[in-house]
Every structure is written in C-alpha cells, then in structure tokens.
Protein backbone atom coordinates (compact mmCIF):
# COMPACT_ATOMS: atom_id res chain seq x y z
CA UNK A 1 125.34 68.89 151.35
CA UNK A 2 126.17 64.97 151.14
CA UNK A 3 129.94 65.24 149.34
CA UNK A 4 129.19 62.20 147.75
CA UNK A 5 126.36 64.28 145.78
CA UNK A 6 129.10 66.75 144.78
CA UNK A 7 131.20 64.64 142.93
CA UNK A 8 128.90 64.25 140.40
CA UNK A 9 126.72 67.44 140.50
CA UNK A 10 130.01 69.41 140.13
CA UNK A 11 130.75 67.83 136.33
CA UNK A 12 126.75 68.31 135.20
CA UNK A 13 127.01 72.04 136.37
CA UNK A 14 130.27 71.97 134.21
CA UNK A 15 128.40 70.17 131.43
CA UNK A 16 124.93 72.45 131.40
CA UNK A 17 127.61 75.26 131.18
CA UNK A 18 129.36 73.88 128.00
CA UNK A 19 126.08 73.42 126.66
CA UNK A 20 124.76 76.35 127.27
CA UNK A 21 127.29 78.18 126.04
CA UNK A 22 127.14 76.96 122.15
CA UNK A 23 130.52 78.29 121.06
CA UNK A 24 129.97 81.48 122.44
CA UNK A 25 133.03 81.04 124.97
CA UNK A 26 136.29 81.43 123.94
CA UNK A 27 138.39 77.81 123.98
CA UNK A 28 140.36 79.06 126.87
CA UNK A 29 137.27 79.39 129.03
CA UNK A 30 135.68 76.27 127.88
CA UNK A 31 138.94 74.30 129.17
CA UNK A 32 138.85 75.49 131.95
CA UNK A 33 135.31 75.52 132.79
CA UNK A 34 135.63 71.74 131.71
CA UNK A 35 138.32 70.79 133.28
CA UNK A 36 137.68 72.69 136.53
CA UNK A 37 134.60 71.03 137.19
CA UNK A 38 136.33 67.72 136.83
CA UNK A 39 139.08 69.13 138.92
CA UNK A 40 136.95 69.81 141.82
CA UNK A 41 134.95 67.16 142.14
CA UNK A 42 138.30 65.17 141.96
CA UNK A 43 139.45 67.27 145.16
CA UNK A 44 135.88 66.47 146.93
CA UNK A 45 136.59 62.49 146.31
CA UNK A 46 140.14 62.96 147.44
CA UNK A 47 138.65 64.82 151.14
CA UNK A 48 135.68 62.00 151.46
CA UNK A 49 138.10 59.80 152.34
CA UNK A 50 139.72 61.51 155.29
C-alpha cells in the first residue's frame, strides 16, 4: 500500500471508530483510539521520508 495513502486513511479509520462508537467507549479508550491514529500516521510521514 502507497504510505502516502496511509497517512490519511489511518485518522478516518480513527474517526469512523469515534463515530461509531457514540459514547459507548469509555474516555480512556476514545483518547487513545484518537490519538493513536494520529500517532501513527505521524510515524508513517516521519518513515516516507527516509
């Protein structure tokens, strides 16, 4: 897969989560759904450029 594609498929899979979920996660899991999805596709932009 192109990683370029990943960097911003990895948030939307993070967002249809959240909204998915409607409150039935706890906060906890919400952060870190959230900001895991951010999280990785910040690691995929960081490894493009090597």
């Amino acid at each position: 897969m192109n990683m370029l594609a990943l960097t911003i498929i990895l948030p939307l899979i993070g967002f249809v989560l959240l909204a998915f979920s409607r409150g039935r996660w706890s906060e906890n899991v919400s952060a870190i759904v959230g900001v895991g999805s951010v999280g990785l596709a910040a690691l995929v932009t960081a490894f493009m450029r090597r």
